[in-house]
Protein backbone atom coordinates (compact mmCIF):
# COMPACT_ATOMS: atom_id res chain seq x y z
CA UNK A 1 83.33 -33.24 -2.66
CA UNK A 2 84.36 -33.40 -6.60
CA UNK A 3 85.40 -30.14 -8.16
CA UNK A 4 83.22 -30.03 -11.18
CA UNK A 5 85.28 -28.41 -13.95
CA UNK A 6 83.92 -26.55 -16.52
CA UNK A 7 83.26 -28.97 -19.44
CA UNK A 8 81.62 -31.08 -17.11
CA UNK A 9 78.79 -28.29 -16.34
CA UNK A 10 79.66 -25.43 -18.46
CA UNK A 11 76.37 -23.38 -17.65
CA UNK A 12 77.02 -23.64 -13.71
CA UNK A 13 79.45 -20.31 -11.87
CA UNK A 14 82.88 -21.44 -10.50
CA UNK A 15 83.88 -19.81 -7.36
CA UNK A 16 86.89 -18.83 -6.02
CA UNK A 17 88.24 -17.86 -2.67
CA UNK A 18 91.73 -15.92 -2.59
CA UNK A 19 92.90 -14.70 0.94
CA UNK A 20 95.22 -11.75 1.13
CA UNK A 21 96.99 -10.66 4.64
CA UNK A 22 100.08 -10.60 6.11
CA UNK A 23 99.83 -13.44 8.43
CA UNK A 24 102.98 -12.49 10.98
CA UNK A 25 102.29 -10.98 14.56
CA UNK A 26 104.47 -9.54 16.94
CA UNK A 27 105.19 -11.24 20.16
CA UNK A 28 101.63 -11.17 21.88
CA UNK A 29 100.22 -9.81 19.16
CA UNK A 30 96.14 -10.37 18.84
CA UNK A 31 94.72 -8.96 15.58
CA UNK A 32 94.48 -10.79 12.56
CA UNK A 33 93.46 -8.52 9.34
CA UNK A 34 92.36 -10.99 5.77
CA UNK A 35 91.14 -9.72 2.64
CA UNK A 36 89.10 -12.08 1.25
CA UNK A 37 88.39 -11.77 -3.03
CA UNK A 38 85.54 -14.34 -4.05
CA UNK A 39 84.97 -14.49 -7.51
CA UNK A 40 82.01 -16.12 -9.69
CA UNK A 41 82.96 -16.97 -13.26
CA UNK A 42 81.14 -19.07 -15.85
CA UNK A 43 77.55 -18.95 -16.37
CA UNK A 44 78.30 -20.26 -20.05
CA UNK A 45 81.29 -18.81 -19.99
CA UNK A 46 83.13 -20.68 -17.54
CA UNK A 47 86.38 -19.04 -15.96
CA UNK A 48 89.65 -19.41 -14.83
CA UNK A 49 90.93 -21.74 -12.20
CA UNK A 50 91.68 -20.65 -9.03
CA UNK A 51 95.03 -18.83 -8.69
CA UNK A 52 97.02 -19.87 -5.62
CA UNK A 53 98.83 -17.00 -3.98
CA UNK A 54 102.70 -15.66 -4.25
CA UNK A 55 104.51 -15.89 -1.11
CA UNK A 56 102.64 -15.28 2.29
CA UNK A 57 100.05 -12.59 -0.19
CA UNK A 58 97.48 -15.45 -0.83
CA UNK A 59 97.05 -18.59 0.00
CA UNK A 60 94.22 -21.37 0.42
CA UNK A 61 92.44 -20.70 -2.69
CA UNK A 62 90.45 -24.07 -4.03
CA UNK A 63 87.13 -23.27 -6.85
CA UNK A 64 83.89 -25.57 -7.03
CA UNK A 65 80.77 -25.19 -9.23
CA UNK A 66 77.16 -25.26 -7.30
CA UNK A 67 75.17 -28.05 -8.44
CA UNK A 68 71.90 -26.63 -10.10
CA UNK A 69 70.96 -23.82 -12.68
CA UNK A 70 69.52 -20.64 -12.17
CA UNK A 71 65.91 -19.92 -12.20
CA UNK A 72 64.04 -16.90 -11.39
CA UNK A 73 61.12 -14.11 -10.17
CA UNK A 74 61.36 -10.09 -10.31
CA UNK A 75 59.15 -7.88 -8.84
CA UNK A 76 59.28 -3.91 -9.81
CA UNK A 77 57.66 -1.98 -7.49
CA UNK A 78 56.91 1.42 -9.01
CA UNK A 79 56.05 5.19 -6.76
CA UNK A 80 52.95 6.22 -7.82
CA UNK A 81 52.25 8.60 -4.89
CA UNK A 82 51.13 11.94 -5.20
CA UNK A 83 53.99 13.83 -5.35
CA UNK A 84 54.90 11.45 -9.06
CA UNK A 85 53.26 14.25 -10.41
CA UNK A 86 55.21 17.10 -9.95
CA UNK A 87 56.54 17.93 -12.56
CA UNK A 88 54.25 15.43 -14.52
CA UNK A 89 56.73 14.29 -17.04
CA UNK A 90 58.17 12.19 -13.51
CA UNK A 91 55.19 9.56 -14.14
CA UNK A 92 55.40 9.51 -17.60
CA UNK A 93 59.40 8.35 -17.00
CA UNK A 94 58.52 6.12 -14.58
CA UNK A 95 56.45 4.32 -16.81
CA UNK A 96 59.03 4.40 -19.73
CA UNK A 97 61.44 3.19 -17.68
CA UNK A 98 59.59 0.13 -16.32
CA UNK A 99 58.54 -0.81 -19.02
CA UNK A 100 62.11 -0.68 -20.41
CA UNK A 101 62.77 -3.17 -17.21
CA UNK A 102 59.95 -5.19 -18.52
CA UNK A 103 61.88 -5.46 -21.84
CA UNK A 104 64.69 -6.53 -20.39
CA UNK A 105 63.50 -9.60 -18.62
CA UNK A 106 64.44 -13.08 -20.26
CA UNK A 107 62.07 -15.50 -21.57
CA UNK A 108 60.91 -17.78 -18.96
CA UNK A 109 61.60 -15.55 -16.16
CA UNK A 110 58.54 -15.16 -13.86
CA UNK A 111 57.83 -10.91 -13.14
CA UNK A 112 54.96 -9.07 -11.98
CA UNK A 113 54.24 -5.21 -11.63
CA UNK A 114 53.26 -3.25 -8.36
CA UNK A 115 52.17 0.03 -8.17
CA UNK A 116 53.41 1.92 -4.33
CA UNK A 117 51.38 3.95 -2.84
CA UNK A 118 49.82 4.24 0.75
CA UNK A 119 48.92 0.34 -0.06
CA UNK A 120 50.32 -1.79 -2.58
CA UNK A 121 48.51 -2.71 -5.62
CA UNK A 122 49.11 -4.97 -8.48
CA UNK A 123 49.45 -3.74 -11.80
CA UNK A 124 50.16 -7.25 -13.44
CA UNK A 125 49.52 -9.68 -14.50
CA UNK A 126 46.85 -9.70 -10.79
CA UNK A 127 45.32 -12.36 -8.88
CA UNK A 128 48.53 -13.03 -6.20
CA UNK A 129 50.25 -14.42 -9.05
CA UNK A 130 53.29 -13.84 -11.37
CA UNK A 131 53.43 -13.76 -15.18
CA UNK A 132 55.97 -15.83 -16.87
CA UNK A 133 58.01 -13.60 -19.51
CA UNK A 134 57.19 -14.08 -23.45
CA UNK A 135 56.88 -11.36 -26.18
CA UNK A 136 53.05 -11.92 -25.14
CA UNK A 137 53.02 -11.16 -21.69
CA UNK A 138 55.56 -8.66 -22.07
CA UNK A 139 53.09 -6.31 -24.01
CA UNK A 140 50.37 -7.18 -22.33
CA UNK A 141 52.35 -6.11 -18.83
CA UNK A 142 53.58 -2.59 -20.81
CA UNK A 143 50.08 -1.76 -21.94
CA UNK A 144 48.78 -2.39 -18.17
CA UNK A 145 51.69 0.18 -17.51
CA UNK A 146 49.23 2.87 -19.01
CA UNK A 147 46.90 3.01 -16.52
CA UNK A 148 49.41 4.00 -14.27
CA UNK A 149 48.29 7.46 -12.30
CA UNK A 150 49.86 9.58 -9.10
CA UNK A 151 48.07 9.58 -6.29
CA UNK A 152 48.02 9.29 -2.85
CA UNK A 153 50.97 8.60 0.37
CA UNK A 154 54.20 6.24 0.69
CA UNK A 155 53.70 3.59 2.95
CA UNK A 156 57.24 1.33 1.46
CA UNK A 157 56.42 -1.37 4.29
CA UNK A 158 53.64 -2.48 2.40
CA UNK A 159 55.19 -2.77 -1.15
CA UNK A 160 57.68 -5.01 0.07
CA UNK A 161 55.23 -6.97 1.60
CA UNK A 162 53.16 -7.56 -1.04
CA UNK A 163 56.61 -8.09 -3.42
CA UNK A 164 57.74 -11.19 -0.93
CA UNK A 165 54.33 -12.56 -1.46
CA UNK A 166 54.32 -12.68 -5.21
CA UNK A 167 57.77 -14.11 -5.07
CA UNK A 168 56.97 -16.61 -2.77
CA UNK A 169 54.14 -18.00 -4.81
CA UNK A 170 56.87 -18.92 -7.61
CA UNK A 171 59.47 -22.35 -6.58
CA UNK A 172 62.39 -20.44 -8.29
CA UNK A 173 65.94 -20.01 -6.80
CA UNK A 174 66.69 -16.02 -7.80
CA UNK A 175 64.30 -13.53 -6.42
CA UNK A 176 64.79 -10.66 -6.55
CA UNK A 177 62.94 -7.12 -7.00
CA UNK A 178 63.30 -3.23 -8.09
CA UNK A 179 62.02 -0.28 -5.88
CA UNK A 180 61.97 3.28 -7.57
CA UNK A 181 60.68 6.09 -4.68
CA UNK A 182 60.68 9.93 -5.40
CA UNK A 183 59.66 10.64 -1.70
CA UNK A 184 59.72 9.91 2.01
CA UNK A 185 58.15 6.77 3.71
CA UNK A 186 55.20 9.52 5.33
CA UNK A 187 52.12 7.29 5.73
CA UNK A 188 53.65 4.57 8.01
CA UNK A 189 55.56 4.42 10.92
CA UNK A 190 59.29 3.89 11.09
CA UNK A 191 58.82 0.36 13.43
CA UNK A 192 56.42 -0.92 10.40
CA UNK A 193 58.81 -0.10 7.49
CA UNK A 194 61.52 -2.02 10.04
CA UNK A 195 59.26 -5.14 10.83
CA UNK A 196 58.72 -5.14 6.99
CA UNK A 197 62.15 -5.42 6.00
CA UNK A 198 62.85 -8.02 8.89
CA UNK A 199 60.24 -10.54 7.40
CA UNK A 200 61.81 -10.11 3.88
CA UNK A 201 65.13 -10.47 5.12
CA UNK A 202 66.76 -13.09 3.15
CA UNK A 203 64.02 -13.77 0.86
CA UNK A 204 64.40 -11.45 -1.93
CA UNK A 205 67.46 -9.20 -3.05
CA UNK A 206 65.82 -5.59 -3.63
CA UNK A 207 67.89 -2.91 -5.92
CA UNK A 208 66.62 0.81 -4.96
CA UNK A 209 66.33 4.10 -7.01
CA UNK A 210 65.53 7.33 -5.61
CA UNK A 211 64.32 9.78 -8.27
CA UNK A 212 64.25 13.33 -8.19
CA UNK A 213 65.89 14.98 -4.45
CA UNK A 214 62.58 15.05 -1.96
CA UNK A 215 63.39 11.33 -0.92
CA UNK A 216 65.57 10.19 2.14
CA UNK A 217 68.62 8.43 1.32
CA UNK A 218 69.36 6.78 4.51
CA UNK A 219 65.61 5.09 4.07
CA UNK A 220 66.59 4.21 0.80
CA UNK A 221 70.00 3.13 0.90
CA UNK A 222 68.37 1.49 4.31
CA UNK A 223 65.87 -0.84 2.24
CA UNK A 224 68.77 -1.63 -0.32
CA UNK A 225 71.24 -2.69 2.69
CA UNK A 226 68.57 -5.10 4.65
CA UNK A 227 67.54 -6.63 1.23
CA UNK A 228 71.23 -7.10 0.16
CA UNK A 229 70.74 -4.66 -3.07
CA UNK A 230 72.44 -2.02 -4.58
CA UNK A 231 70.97 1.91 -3.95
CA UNK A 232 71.21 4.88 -5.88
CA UNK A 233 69.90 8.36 -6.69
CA UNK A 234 68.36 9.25 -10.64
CA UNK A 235 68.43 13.05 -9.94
CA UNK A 236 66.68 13.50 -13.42
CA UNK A 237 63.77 11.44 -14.46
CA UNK A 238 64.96 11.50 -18.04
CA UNK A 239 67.28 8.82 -16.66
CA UNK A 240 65.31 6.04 -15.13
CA UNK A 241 65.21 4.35 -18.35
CA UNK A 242 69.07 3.34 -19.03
CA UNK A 243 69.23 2.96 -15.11
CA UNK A 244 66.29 0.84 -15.18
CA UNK A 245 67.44 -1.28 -18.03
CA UNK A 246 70.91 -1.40 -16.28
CA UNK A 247 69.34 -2.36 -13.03
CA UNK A 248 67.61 -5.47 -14.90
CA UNK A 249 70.39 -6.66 -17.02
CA UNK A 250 72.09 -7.87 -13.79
CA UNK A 251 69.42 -8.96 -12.17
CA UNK A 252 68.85 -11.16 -15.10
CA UNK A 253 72.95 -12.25 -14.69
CA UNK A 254 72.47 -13.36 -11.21
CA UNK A 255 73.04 -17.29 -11.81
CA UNK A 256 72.82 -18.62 -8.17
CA UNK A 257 71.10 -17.35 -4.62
CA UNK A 258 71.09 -17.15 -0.99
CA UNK A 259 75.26 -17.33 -0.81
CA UNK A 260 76.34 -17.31 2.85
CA UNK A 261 80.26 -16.56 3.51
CA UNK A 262 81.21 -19.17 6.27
CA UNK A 263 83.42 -17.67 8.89
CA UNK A 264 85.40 -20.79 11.15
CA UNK A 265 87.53 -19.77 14.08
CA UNK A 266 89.14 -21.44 16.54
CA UNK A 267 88.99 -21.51 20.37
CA UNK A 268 88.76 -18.26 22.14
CA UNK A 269 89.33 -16.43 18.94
CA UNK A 270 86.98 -13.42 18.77
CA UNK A 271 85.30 -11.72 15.63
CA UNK A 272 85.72 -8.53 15.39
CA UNK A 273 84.24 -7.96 12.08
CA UNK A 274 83.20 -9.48 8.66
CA UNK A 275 82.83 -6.50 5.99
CA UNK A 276 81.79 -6.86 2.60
CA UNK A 277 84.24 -3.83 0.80
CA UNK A 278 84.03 -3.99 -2.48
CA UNK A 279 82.25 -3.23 -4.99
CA UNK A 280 80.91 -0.68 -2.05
CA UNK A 281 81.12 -1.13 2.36
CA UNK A 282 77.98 -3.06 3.82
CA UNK A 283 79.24 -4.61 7.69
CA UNK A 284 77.63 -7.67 7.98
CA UNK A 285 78.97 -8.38 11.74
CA UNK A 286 76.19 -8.47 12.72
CA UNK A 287 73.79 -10.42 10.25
CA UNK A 288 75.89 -13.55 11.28
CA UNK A 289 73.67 -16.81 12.01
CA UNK A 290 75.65 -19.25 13.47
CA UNK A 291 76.61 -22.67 11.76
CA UNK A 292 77.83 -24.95 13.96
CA UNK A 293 80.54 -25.10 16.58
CA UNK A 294 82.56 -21.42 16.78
CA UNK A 295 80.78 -20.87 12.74
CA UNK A 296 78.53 -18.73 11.67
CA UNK A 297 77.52 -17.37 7.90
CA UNK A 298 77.28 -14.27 6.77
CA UNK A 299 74.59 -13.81 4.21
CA UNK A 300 75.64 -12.01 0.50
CA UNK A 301 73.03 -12.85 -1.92
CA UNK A 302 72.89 -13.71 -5.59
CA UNK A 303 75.68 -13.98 -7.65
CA UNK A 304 77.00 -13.39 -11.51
CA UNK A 305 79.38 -13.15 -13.18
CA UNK A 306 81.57 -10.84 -10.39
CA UNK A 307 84.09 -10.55 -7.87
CA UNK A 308 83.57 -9.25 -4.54
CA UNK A 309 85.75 -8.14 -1.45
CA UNK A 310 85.72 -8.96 2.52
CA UNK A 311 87.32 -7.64 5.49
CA UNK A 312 87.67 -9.79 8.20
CA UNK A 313 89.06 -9.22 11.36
CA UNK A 314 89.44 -11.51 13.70
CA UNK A 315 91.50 -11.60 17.44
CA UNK A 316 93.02 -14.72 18.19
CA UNK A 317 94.71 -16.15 21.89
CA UNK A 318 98.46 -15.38 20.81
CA UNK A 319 101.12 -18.08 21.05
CA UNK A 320 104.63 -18.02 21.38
CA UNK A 321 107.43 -16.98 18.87
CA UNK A 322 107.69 -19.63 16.24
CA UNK A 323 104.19 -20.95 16.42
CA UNK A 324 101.24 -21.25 13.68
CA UNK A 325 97.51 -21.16 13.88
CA UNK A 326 94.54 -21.50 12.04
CA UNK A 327 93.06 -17.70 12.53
CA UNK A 328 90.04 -18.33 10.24
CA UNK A 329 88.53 -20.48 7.56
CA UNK A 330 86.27 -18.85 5.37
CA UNK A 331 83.71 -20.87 2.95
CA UNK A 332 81.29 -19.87 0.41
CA UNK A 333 78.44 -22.18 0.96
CA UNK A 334 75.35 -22.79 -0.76
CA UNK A 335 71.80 -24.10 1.47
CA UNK A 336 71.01 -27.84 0.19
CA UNK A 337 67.47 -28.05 -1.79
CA UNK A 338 66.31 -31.00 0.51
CA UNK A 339 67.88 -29.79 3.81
CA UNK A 340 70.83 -31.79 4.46
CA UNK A 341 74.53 -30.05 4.36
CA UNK A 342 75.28 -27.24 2.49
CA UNK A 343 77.11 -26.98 -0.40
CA UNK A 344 81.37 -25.77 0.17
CA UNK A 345 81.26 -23.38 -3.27
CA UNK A 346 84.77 -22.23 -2.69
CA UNK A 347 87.24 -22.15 0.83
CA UNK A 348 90.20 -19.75 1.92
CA UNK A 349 92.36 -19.97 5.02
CA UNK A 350 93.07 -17.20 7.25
CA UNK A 351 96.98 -17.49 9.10
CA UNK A 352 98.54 -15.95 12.05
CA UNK A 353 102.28 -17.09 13.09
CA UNK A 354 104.07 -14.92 15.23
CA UNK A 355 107.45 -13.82 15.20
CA UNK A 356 110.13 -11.45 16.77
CA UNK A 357 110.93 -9.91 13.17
CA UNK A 358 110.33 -6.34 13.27
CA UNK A 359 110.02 -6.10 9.68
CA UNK A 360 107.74 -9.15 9.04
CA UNK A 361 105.35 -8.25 12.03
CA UNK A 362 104.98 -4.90 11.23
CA UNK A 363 104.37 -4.88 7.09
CA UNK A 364 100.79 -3.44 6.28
CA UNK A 365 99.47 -5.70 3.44
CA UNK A 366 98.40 -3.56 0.57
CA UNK A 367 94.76 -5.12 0.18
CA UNK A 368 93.75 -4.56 3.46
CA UNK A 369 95.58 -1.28 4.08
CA UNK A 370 93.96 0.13 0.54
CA UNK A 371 90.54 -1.07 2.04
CA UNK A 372 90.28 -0.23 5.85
CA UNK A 373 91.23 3.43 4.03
CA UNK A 374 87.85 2.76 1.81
CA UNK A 375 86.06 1.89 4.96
CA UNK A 376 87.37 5.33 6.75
CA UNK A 377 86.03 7.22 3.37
CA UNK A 378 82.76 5.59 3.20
CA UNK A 379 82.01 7.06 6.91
CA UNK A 380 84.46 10.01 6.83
CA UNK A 381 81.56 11.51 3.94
CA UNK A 382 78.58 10.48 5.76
CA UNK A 383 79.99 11.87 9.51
CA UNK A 384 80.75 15.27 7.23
CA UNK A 385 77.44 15.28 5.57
CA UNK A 386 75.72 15.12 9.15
CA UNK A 387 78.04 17.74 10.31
CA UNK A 388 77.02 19.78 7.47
CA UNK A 389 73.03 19.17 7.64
CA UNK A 390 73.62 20.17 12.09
CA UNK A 391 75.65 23.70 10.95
CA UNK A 392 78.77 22.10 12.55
CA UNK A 393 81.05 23.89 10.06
CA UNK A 394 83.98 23.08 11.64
CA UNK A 395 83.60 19.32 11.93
CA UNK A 396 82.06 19.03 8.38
CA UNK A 397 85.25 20.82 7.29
CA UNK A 398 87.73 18.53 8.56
CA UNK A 399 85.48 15.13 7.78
CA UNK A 400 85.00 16.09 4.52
CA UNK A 401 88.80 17.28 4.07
CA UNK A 402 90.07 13.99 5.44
CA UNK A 403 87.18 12.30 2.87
CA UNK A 404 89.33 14.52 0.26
CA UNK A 405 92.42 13.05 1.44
CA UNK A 406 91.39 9.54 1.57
CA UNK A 407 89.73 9.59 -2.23
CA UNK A 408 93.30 10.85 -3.49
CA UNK A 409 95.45 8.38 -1.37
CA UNK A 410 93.15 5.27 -3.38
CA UNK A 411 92.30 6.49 -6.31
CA UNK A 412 88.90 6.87 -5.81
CA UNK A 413 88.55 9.46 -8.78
CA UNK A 414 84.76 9.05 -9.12
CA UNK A 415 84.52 9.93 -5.31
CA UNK A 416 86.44 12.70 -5.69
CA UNK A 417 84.52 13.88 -8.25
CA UNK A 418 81.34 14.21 -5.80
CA UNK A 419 83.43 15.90 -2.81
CA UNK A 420 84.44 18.87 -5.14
CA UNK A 421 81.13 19.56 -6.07
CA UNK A 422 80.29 20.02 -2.35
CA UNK A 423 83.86 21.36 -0.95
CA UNK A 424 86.75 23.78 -2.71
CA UNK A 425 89.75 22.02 -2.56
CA UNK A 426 92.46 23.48 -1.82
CA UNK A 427 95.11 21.21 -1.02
CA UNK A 428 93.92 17.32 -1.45
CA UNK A 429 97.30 15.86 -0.38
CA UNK A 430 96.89 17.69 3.11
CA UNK A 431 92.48 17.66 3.02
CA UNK A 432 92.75 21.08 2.88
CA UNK A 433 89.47 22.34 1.95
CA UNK A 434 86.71 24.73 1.98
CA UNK A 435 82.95 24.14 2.21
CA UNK A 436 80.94 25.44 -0.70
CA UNK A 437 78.52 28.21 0.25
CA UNK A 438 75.70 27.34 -2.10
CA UNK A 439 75.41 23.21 -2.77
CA UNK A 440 73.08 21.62 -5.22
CA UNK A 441 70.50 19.22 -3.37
CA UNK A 442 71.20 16.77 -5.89
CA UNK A 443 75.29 17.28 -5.54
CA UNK A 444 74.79 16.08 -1.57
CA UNK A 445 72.31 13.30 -2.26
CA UNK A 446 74.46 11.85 -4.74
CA UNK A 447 77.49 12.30 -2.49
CA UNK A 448 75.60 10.81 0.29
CA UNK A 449 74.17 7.76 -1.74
CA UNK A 450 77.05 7.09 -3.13
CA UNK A 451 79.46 7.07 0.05
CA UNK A 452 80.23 3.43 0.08
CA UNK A 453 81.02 2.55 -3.25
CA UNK A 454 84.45 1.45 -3.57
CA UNK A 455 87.58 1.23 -5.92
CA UNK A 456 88.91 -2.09 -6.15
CA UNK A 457 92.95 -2.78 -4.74
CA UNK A 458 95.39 -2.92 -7.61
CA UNK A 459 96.88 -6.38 -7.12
C-alpha cells in the first residue's frame, strides 16, 4: 500500500505505531510484555514521521494516512428527571451548558437534542431526524432548549436507544454522542440498560457526565467504557458549561472512526491481554473479534489529533538460546467503505529472542514497568473504595496506602491529589496512611471516577 505523505493529503491523520519492550527472555521463558504508543497527527496540520526506535526500546514503527475525510453526527442526551430539580438552578445549568455544546458544533455537522427521562424524547430538531449545524439551526435548537422541564424517572437504556437511531439515520463516518445524568438508572432493569449498550456497541462513541453526587459511577463510567467514551463527575452544576464545551471541542477533533488495533500472533502463542493505558486503563481482552487466522481486533474508536497507549501481553512457545520470533504484530486498521480489506493505518512488531544473559533477560523496560504500576493504581483505588463503602477498615487502609504509594512512584500528582482528600498521609514512600473520618461525597466520587486516568511514561 503507498504511504500517502502529507502534501499529498494534508487534511487526512497520519498514524504511527512505536513498540516499546525489552524483547530478551530467559531460557524457557514465556511472557512477552510490549508497550504499544499510536499516535494520530495531521488533520490540517499534518505531523511528524514516524520515529524508528533506539536500540532494542522501539522498533517496527511505519505511518500511513486513511483514505477519506471526516464527517459527522452528535447526539446530547440531556437528564431531565425529577430529581434535575433539586436545587433548581441544576436544570437551568443543564440547559446553559447544552446549549454551550450546541455552540460548539461545526458547520455542517449533523446534531440533534434528547431530553432523558423514563422514555426518551426529542427536543430537536424532531421527526427521527437530525439537524445539520448553521447559525440558523443552532438558535433554533437553543431556543427549543427552553422548554426544557424536570420530571419524571431514569430509564438510560432508552436514551441510548433512541441516540443510535438518530445517528443511524445520517451516512456520516464520526458518531458520536454526550450523556449528562444527575441520578441512578431506577426505572429500568439492570439486563435492559445491558442489552441497550450491547446493540450500540460499536456504533456510536458516548462521553458521560455525572452531575451533582446522587448518581452511580460504576453505571456511568459503565456506559462510557461499552461506548468507548470518556466519564467524569461535574460535582457543581455551575460547571457543566466549560465541561460541556470541552466535551464538544473534541468530539468535533475526532477526524476518523471505528479504529480497530490488530493483534497477530503466531502458533500456540496465547493472549494474555490487550490494555488500552493511557490516557486512562480500559482492558479490551475481551472485546476482541477475530480477523483471520490467530488475529483478532480490538476496537478503540475515533481518533484526533492524540496519542494513545497499549499493553499487550502475550505468552509465546519458548525456543532455545539464540533463537528469534515474531511474538506479535500489531496494526491499526481502518473497515473498507465497500467491504473489501481493511485499511493497514499504521504496524508495529512485537520480539521475543531468548538468551542466557542474566542482565539482558531480566531488565524491566521503563514503559511497561511505569504502566503495569498505572494498571495496579487504577484498581488498587477502586478495591480500597469498596473496602471502604463494606466498613473493611483494614483492607481499605492498606489498598488505598499502596494507591498512595503507587501515585508517588509515577508521578501521578493529580491522583494524588484525590487520595489525600480521602486518606492522611503519613508516609507516601512506605503507603503509610490513615483513613479520613469524615469524607466529602463528592471527594470519593471524584476519586472513584477518576481511578483510571493515567500519566503518560517519560520517554
Amino acid at each position: 500500500m503507498a504511504v500517502l505523505s502529507k502534501s499529498e493529503n494534508p487534511n487526512i491523520p497520519q498514524f504511527t505505531a512505536e513498540v516499546y519492550q525489552n524483547e530478551y527472555l530467559p531460557e524457557g521463558g514465556r511472557e512477552v510484555n510490549a508497550i504499544v504508543t499510536v499516535t494520530s497527527t495531521g488533520g490540517g496540520t499534518g505531523g511528524p514521521p514516524a520515529k524508528q526506535g533506539e536500540g532494542s526500546e522501539a522498533s517496527g514503527a511505519r505511518a500511513y494516512a486513511p483514505g477519506h475525510g471526516p464527517s459527522a453526527a452528535v447526539v446530547i442526551m440531556v437528564d431531565c428527571s425529577g430529581s434535575m430539580e433539586y436545587p433548581p438552578t441544576k436544570m437551568r445549568n443543564a440547559r446553559d451548558a447544552t446549549a454551550a455544546a450546541i455552540d460548539t458544533i461545526r458547520d455542517g455537522v449533523s446534531f440533534a437534542v434528547v431530553a432523558g427521562t423514563h422514555k426518551a424524547v426529542e427536543v430537536y430538531p424532531g421527526g427521527g431526524r437530525l439537524a445539520v449545524a448553521d447559525a440558523a439551526t443552532r438558535g433554533q435548537a437553543k431556543e427549543a432548549l427552553r422548554k426544557l422541564t424536570a420530571g419524571g424517572g431514569t430509564a438510560i437504556g432508552t436514551w441510548l436507544r433512541l441516540a443510535d437511531r438518530l445517528l443511524a439515520s445520517s451516512e456520516v463516518s464520526i458518531r458520536h454522542a454526550i450523556l449528562l445524568t444527575d441520578g441512578r438508572n431506577e426505572h429500568e432493569k439492570p439486563e435492559e440498560l445491558r442489552a441497550a449498550l450491547d446493540a450500540c456497541a460499536g456504533r456510536y462513541t458516548c462521553d458521560c457526565r455525572g452531575v451533582g453526587t446522587d448518581w452511580e459511577v460504576k453505571e456511568v463510567t459503565g456506559i462510557a467504557s461499552a461506548l468507548l467514551g470518556t466519564a467524569d463527575i461535574v460535582a457543581d452544576p455551575s460547571g457543566l458549561e466549560g465541561d460541556f464545551r470541552q466535551m464538544m471541542e473534541a468530539a468535533m477533533g475526532k477526524e476518523v472512526a471505528d479504529v480497530s488495533l490488530r493483534l497477530w500472533t503466531p502458533q500456540g502463542a496465547e493472549i494474555k491481554f490487550v490494555k488500552q493505558v493511557a490516557p486512562s486503563v480500559e482492558d479490551l481482552t475481551t472485546r476482541r473479534v477475530d480477523a483471520g487466522p490467530r488475529a483478532g481486533d480490538y476496537p478503540t474508536g475515533s481518533w484526533g489529533d492524540e496519542s494513545r497507549d497499549y499493553h499487550v501481553c502475550v505468552e509465546v512457545q519458548p525456543a532455545g538460546v539464540g533463537q528469534e520470533m515474531l511474538a506479535g504484530r500489531v496494526s491499526l486498521v481502518l473497515p473498507s467503505a465497500d467491504g473489501g480489506a481493511p485499511e493497514v493505518l499504521s504496524q508495529g512488531l512485537v520480539r521475543a529472542v531468548w538468551t542466557d544473559d542474566m542482565a539482558a533477560s531480566t531488565r524491566i523496560n521503563p514503559q511497561v514497568a511505569h504502566y503495569t504500576g498505572q494498571a495496579e493504581l487504577a484498581q488498587a483505588i477502586q478495591q480500597g473504595l469498596e473496602a471502604r463503602k463494606a466498613g473493611d477498615l483494614d483492607s481499605a487502609t492498606a489498598k488505598l496506602g499502596r494507591a498512595v504509594q503507587l501515585a508517588a512512584e509515577s508521578g501521578n500528582a493529580d491522583t494524588a491529589k484525590l487520595l489525600a482528600k480521602v486518606v492522611d498521609v503519613v508516609d507516601e514512600a512506605t503507603g503509610t496512611v490513615r483513613l479520613k473520618k469524615n469524607v466529602d461525597d463528592a471527594d470519593e466520587m471524584t476519586l472513584e471516577t477518576r481511578s483510571t486516568k493515567t500519566v503518560r511514561v517519560k520517554k
